[in-house]
N, C-alpha and C. Protein backbone atom coordinates (compact mmCIF):
# COMPACT_ATOMS: atom_id res chain seq x y z
N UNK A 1 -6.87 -141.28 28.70
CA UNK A 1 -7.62 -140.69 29.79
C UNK A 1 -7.05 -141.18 31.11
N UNK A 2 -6.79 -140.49 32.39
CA UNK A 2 -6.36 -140.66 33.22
C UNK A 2 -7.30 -140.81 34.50
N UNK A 3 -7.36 -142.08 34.81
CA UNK A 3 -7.68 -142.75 35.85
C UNK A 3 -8.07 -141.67 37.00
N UNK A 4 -9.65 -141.49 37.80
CA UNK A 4 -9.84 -141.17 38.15
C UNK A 4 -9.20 -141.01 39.85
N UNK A 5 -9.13 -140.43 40.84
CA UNK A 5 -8.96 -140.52 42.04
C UNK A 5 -10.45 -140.41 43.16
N UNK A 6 -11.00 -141.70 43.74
CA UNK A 6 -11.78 -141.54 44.01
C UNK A 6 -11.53 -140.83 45.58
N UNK A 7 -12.49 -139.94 46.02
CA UNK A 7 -12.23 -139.81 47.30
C UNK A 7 -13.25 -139.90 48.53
N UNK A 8 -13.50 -140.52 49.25
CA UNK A 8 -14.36 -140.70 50.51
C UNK A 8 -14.37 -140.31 51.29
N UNK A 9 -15.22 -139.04 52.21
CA UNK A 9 -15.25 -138.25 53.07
C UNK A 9 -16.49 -137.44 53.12
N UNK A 10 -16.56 -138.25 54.56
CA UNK A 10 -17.66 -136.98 54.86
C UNK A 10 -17.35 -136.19 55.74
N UNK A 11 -16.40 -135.41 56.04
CA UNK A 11 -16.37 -133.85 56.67
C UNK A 11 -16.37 -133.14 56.15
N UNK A 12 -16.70 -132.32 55.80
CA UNK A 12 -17.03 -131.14 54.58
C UNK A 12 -15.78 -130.07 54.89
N UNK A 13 -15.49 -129.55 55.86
CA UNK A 13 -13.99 -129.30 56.04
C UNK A 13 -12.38 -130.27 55.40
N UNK A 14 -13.01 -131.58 56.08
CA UNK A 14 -11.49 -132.49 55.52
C UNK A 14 -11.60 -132.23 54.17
N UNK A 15 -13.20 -132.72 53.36
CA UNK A 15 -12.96 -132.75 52.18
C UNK A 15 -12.94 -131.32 51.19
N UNK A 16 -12.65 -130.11 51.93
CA UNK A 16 -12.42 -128.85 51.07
C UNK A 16 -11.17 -128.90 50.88
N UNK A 17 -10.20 -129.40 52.32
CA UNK A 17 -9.32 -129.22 52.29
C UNK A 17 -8.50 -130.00 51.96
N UNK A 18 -8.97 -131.25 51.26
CA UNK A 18 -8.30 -132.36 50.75
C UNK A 18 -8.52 -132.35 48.93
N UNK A 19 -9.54 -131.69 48.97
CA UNK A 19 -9.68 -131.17 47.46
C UNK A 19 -8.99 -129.91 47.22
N UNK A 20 -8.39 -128.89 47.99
CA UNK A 20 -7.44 -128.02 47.80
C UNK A 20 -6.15 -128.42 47.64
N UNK A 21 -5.33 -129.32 48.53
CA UNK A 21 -4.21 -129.76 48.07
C UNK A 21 -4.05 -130.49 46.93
N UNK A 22 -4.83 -131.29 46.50
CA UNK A 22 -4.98 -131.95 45.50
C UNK A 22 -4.98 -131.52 44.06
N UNK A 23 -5.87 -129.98 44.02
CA UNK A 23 -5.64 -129.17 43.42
C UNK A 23 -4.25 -128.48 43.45
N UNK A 24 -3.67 -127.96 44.36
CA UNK A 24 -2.17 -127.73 44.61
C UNK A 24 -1.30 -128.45 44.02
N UNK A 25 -1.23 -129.81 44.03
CA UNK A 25 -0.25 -130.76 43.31
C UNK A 25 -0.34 -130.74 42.06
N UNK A 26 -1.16 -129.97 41.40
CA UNK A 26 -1.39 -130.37 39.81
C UNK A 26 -1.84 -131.43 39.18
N UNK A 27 -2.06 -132.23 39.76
CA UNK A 27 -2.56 -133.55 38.82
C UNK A 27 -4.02 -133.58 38.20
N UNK A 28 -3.78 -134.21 37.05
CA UNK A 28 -4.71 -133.68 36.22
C UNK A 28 -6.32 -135.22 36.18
N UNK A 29 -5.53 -135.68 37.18
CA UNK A 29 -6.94 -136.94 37.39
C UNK A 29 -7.73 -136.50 38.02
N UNK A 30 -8.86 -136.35 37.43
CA UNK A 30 -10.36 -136.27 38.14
C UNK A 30 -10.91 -136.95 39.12
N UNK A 31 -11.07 -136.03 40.36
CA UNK A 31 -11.50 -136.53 41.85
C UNK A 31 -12.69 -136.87 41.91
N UNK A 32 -13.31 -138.22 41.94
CA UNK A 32 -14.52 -138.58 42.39
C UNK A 32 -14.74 -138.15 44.01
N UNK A 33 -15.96 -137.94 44.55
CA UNK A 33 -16.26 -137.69 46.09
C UNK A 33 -17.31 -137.83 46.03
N UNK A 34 -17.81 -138.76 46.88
CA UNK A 34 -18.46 -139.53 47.06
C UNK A 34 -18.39 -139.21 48.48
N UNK A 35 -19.59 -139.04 49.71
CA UNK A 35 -20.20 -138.64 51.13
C UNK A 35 -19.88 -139.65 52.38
N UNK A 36 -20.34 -141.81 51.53
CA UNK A 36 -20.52 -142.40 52.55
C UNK A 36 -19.84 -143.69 51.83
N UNK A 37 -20.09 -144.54 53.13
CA UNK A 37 -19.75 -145.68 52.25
C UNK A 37 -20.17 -146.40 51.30
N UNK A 38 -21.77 -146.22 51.35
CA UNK A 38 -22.68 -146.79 50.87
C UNK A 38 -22.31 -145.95 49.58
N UNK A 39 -22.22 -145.10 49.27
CA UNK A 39 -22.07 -144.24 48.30
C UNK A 39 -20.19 -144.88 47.74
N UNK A 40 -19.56 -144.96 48.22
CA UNK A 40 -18.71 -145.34 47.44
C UNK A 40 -18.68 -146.96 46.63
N UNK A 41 -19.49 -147.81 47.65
CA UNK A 41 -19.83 -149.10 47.28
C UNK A 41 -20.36 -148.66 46.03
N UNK A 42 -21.28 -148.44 45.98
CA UNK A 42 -22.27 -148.37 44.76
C UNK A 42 -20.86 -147.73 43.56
N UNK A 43 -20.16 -146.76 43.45
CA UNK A 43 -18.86 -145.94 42.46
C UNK A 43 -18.09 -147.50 42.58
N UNK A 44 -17.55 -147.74 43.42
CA UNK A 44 -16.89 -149.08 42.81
C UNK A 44 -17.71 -150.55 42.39
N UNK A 45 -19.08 -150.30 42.65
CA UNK A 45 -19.49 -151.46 42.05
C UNK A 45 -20.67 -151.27 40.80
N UNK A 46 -19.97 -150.04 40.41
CA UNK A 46 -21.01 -149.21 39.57
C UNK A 46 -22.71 -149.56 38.77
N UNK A 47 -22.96 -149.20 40.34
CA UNK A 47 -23.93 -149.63 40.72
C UNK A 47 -25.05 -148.29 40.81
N UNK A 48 -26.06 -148.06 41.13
CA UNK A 48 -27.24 -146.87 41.62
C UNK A 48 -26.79 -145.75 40.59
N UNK A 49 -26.59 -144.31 41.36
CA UNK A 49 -26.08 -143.49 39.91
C UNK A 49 -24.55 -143.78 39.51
N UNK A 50 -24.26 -144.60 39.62
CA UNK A 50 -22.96 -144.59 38.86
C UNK A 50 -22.72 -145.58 38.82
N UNK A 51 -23.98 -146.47 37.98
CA UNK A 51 -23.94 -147.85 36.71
C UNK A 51 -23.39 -147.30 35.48
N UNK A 52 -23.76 -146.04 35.05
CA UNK A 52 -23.21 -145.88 33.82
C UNK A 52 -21.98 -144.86 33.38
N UNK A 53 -21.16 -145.26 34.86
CA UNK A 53 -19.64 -144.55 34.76
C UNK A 53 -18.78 -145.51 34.16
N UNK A 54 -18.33 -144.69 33.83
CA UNK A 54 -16.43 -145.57 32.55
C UNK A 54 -15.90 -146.89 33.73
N UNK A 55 -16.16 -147.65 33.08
CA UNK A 55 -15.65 -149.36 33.64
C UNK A 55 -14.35 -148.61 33.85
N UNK A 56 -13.23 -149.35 35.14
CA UNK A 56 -11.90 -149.36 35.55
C UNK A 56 -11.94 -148.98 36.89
N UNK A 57 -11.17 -149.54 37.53
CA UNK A 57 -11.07 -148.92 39.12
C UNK A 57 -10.24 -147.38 39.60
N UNK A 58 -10.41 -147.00 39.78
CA UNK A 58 -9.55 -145.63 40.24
C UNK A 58 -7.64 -145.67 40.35
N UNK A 59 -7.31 -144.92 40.11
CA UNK A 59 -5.87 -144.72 40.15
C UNK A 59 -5.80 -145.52 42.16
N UNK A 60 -6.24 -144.77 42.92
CA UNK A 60 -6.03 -144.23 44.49
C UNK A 60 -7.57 -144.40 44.63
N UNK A 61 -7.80 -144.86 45.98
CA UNK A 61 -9.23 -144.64 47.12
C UNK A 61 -8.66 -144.54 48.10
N UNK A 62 -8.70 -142.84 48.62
CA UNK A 62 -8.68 -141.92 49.32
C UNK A 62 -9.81 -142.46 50.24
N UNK A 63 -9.66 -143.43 51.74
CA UNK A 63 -11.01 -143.68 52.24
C UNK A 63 -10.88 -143.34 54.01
N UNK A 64 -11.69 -142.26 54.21
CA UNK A 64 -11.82 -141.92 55.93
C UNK A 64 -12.59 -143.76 56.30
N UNK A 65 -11.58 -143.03 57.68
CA UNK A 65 -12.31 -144.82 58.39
C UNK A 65 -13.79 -144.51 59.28
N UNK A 66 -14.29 -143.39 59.63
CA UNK A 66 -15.44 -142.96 60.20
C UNK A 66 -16.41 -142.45 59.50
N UNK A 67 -17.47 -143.56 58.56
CA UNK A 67 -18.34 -143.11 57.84
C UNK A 67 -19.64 -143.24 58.33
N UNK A 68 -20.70 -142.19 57.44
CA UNK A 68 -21.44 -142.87 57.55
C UNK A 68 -22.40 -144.21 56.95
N UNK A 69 -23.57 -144.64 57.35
CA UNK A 69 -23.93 -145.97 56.64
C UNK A 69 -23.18 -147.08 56.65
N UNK A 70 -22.00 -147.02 55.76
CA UNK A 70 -20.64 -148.20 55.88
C UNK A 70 -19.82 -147.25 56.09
N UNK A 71 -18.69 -148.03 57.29
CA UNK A 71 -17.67 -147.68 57.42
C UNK A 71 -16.08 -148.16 56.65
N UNK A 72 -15.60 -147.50 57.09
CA UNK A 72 -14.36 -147.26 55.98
C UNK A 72 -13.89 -148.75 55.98
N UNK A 73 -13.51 -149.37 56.90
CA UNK A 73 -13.16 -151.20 57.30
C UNK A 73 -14.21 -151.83 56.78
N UNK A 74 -15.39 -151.68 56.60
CA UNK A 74 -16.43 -152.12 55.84
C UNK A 74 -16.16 -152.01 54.71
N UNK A 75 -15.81 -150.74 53.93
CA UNK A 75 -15.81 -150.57 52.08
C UNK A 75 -14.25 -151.38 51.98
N UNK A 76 -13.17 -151.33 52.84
CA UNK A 76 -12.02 -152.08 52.51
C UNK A 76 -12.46 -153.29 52.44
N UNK A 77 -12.81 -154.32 53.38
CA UNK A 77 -13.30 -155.50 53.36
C UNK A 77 -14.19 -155.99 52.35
N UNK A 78 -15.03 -154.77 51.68
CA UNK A 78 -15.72 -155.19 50.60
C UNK A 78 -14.16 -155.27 49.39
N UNK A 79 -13.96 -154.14 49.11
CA UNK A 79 -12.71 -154.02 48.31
C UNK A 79 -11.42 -155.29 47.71
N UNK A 80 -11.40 -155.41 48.88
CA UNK A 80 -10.05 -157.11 49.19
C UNK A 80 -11.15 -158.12 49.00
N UNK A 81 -11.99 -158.35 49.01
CA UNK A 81 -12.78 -159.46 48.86
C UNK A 81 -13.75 -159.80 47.64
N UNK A 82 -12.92 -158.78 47.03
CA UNK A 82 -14.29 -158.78 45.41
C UNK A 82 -12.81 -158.86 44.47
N UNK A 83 -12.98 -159.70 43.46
CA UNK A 83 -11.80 -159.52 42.84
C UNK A 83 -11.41 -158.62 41.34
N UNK A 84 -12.43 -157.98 41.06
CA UNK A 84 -11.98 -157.20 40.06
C UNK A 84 -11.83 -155.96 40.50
N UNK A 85 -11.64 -155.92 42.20
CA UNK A 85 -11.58 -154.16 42.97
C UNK A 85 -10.30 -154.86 43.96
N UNK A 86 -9.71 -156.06 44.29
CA UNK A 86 -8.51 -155.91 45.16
C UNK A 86 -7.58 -155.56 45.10
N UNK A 87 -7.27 -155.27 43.84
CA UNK A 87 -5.73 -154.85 43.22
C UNK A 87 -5.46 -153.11 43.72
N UNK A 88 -6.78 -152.98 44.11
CA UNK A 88 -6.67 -151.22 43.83
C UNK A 88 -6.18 -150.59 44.86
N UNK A 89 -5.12 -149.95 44.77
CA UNK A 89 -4.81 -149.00 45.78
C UNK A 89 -5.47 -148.18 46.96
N UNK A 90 -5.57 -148.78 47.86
CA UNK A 90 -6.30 -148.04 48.96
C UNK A 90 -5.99 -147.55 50.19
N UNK A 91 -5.93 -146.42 50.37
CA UNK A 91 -5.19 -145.27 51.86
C UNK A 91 -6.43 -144.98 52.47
N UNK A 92 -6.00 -145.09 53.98
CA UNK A 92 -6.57 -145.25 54.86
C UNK A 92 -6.54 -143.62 55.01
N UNK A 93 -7.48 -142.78 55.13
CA UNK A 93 -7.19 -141.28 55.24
C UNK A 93 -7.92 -140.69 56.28
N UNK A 94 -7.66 -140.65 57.42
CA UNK A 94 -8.07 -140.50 59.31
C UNK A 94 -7.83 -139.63 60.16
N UNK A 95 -8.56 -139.55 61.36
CA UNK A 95 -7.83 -138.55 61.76
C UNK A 95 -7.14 -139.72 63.57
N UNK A 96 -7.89 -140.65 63.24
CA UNK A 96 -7.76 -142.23 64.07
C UNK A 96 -6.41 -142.02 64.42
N UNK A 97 -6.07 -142.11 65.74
CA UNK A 97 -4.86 -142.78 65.62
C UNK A 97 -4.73 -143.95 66.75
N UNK A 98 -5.43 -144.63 66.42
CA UNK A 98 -5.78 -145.62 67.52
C UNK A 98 -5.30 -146.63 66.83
N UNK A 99 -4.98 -147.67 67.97
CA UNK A 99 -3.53 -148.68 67.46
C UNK A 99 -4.49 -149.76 67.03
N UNK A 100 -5.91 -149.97 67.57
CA UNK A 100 -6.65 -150.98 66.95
C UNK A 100 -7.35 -150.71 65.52
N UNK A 101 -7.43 -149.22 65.11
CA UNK A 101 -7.81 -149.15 63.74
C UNK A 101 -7.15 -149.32 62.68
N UNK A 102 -5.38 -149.25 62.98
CA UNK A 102 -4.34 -148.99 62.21
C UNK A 102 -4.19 -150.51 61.70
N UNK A 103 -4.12 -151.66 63.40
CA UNK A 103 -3.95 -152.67 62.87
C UNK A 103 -5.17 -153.35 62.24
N UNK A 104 -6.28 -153.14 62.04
CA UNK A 104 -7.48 -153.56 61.70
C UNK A 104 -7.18 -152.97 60.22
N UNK A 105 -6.84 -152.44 59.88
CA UNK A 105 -7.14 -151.46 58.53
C UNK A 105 -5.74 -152.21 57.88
N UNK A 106 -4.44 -152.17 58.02
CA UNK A 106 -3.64 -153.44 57.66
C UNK A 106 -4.03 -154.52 58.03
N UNK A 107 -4.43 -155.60 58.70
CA UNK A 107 -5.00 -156.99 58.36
C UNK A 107 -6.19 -157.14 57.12
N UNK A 108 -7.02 -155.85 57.13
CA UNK A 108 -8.05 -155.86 55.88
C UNK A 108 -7.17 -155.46 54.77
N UNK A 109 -5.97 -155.68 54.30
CA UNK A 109 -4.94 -155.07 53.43
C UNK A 109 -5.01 -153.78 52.81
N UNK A 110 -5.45 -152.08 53.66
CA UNK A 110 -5.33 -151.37 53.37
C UNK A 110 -3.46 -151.02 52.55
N UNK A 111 -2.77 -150.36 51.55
CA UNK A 111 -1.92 -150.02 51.22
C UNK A 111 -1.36 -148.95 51.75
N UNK A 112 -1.75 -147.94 52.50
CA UNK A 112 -1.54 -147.18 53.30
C UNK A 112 -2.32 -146.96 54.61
N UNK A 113 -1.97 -146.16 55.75
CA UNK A 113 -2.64 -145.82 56.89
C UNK A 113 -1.80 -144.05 57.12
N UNK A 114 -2.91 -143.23 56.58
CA UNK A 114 -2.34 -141.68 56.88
C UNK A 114 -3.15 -140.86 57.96
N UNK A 115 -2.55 -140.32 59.21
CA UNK A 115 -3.46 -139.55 59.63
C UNK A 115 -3.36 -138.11 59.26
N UNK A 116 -4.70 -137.69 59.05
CA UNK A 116 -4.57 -136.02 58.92
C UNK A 116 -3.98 -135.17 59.80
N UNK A 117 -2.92 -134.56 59.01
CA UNK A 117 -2.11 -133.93 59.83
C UNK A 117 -3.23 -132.89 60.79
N UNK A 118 -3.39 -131.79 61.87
CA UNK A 118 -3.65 -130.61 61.62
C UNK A 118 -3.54 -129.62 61.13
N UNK A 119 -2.09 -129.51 61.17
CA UNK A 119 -1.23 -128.08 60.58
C UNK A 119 -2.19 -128.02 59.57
N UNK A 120 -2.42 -126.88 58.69
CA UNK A 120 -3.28 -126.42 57.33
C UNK A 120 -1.73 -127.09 56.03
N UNK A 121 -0.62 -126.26 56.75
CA UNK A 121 0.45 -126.69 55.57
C UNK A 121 0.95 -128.19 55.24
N UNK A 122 1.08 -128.81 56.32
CA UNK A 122 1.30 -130.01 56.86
C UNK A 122 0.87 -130.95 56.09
N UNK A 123 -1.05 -130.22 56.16
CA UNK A 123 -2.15 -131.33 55.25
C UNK A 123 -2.28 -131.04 54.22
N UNK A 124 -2.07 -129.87 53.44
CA UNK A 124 -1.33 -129.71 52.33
C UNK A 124 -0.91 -130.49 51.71
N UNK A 125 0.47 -130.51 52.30
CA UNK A 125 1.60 -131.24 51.87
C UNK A 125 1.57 -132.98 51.79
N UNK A 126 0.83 -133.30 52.38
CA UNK A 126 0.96 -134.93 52.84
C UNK A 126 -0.35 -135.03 51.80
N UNK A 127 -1.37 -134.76 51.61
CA UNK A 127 -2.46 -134.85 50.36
C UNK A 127 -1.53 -134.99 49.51
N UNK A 128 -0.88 -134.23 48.88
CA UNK A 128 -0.75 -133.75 47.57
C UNK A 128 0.99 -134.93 47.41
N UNK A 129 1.71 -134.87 48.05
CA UNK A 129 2.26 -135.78 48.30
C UNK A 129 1.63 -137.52 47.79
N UNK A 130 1.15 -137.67 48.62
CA UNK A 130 -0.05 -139.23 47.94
C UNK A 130 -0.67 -138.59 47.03
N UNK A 131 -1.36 -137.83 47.20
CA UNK A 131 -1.86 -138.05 45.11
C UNK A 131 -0.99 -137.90 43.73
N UNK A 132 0.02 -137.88 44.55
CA UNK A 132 1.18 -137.68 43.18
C UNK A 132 1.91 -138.93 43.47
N UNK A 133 2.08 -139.85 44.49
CA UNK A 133 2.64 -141.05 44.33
C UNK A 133 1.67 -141.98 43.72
N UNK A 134 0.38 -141.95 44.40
CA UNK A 134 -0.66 -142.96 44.06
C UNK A 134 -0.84 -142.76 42.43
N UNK A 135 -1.04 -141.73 42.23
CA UNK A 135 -1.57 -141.08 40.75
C UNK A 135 -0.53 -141.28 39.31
N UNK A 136 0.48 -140.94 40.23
CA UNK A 136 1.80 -140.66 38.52
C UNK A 136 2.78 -141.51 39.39
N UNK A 137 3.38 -141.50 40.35
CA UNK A 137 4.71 -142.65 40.99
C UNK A 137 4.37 -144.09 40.96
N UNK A 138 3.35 -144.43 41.30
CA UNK A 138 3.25 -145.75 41.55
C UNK A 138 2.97 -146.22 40.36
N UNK A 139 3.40 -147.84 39.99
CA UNK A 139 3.07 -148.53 38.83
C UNK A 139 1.74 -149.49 39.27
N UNK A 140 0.77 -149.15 38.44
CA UNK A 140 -0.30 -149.89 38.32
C UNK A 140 -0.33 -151.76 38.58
N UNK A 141 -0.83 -152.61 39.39
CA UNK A 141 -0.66 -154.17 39.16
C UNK A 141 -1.17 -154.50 37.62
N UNK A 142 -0.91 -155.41 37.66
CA UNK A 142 -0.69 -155.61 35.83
C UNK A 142 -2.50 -155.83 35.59
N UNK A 143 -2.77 -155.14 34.57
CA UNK A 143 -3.79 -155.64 33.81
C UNK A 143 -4.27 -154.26 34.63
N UNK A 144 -4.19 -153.06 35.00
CA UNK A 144 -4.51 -152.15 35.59
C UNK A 144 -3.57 -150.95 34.97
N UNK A 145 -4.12 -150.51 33.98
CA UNK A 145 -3.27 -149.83 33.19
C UNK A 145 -3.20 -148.26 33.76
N UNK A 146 -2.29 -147.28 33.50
CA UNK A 146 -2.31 -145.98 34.00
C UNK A 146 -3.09 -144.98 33.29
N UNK A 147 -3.43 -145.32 32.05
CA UNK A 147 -4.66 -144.45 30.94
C UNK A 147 -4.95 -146.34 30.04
N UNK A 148 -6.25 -145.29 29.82
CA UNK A 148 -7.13 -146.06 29.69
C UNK A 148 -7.04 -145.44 28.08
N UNK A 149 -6.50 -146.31 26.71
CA UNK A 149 -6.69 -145.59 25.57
C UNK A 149 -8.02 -146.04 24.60
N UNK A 150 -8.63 -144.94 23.85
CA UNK A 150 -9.50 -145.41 22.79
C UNK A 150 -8.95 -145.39 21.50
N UNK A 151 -9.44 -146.06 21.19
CA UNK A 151 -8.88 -146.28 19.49
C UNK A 151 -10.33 -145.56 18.71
């Protein structure tokens, strides 16, 4: 089974259109989306409704830095500071391009910092792009396997 892709966003535009490219790239990992932060806290600490989701951390966390409840530097800082969630791949996904969020979001050890393109093709392309590196290119840190098998 292949490692979910969680994704965090609340614009209902970003996230149609970030679930369209995603769809575009083909990959066959199932997109969590999740509204806020508070809402993703709870998916990675499977916690409220989603205590009784499949133990493992996500392939990729796809996380806007302007949330509501918790903000995106908030769920990273939770993230890097809990240790069975620091290993996990996490992109900064914004439309920010402000030099104090970029460097705030690398000192909290985000793995990426992407801003949303505008172009429609552009953002396309740069989605689907990272969910195919994060998802199938990149090698998992050890003890973070790429499928999860049952016997």
């Amino acid at each position: 089974m292949l490692k979910p892709i969680l994704l965090v966003e609340d614009n209902p535009n970003d996230l149609e259109l970030t679930l369209i490219a995603l769809e575009k790239s083909q990959l066959a990992n199932e997109v969590i989306v999740v509204r806020d932060g508070a809402e993703a806290l709870d998916y990675l600490n499977c916690e409220g409704s989603f205590r009784n989701r499949p133990a493992g951390n996500p392939a990729v966390i796809l996380l806007d830095l302007k949330l509501p409840k918790v903000d995106g530097l908030e769920v990273l800082r939770h993230i890097r500071g809990t240790p069975s969630l620091k290993s996990a791949p996490v992109v900064m996904l914004t439309s920010s391009r402000e030099e104090q969020d970029l460097l705030r979001s690398y000192e909290l050890g985000v793995n990426a910092y992407v801003v949303k393109p505008v172009d429609f093709q552009e953002f396309v392309r740069a989605i689907s792009d990272l969910g195919v590196f994060w998802a199938v290119l990149n090698e998992p840190p050890p003890g973070s396997a790429r499928y999860v098998r049952r016997k």
